[in-house]
Protein backbone atom coordinates (compact mmCIF):
# COMPACT_ATOMS: atom_id res chain seq x y z
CA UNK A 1 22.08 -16.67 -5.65
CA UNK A 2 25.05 -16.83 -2.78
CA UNK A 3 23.47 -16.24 0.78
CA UNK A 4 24.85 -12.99 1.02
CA UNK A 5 23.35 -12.02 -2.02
CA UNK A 6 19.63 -13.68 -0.73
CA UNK A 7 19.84 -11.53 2.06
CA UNK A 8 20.75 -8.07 0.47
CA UNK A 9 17.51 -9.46 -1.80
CA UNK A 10 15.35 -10.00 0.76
CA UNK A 11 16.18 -6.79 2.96
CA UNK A 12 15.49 -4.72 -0.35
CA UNK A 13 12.11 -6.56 -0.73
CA UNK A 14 11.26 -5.59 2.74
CA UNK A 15 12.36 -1.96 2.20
CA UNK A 16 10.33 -1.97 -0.42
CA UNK A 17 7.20 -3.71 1.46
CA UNK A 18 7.53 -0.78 4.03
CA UNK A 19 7.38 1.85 1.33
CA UNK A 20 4.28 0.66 0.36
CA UNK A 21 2.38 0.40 3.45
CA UNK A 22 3.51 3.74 4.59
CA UNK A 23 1.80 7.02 4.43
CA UNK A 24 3.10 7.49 0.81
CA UNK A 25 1.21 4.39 -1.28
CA UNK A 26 -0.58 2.78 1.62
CA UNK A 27 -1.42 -0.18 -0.34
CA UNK A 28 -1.10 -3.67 1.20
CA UNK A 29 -2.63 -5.39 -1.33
CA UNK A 30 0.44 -6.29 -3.25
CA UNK A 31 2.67 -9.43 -2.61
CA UNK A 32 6.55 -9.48 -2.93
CA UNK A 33 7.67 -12.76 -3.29
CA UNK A 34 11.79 -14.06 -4.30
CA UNK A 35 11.71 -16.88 -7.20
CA UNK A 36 14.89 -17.86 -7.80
CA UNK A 37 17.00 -14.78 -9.23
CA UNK A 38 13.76 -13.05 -9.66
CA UNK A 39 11.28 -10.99 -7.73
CA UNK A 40 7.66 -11.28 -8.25
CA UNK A 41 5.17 -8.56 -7.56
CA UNK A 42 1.37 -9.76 -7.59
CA UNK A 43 -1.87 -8.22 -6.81
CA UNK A 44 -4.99 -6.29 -8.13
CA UNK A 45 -5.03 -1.90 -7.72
CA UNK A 46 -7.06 0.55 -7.61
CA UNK A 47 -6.13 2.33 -10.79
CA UNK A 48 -3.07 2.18 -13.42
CA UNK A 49 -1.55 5.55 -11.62
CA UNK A 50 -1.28 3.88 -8.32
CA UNK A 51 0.18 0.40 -10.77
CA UNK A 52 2.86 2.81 -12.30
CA UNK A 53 3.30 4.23 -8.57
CA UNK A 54 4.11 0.18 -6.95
CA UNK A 55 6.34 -0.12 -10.21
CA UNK A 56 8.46 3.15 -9.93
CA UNK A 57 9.18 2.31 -6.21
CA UNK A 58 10.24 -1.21 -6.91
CA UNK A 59 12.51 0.02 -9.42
CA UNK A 60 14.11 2.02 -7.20
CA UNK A 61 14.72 -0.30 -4.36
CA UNK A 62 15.46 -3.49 -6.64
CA UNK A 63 17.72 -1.83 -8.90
CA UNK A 64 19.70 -4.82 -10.73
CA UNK A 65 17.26 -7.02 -9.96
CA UNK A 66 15.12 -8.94 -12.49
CA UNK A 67 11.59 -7.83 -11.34
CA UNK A 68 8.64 -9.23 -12.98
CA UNK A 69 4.99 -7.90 -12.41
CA UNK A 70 1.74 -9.48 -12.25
CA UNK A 71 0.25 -6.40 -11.15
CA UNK A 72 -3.90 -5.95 -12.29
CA UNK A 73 -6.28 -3.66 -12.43
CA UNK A 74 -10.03 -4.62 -12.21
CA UNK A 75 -12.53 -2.33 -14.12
CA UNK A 76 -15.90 -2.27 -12.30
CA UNK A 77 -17.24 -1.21 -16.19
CA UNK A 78 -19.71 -3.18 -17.92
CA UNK A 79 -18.67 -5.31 -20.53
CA UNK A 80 -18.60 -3.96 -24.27
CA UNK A 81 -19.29 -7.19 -25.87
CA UNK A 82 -21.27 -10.60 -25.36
CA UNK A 83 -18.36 -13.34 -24.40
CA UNK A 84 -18.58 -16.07 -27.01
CA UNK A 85 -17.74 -19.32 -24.93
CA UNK A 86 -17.62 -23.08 -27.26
């Protein structure tokens, strides 16, 4: 990635940072981060709405942009099964 390029990235990663703190989302729990010619988005939510709501905005701000997701959500349930460890 030229310089130019790295620096159109990294204003449209912190477009999209301000979208999600912002009255909209509000959610500061997710990191942005620029590896190499891709951008990574990590972080536990609340719920798989507000997941599909963090992935429709960053598909609208990095459009063309390889954007890969590490993006969790923790269920407070109790387990279903006993985990079998070795």
């Amino acid at each position: 990635m030229t310089g130019r390029n790295c620096q159109e990235v990294e204003y449209r990663i912190a477009r999209l940072r301000e979208r999600l703190a912002g009255d909209e989302v509000a959610e500061l729990g997710v990191r942005i981060e620029l590896r190499g010619d891709s951008v990574l988005l990590t972080g536990a939510l609340p719920t798989a709405g507000r997941r599909n709501e963090i992935l429709r905005l960053a598909r609208e701000e990095l459009t063309g942009l390889v954007v890969r997701t590490d993006l969790t959500t923790p269920s407070a349930d109790a387990p279903d099964h006993v985990e079998q460890l070795p």
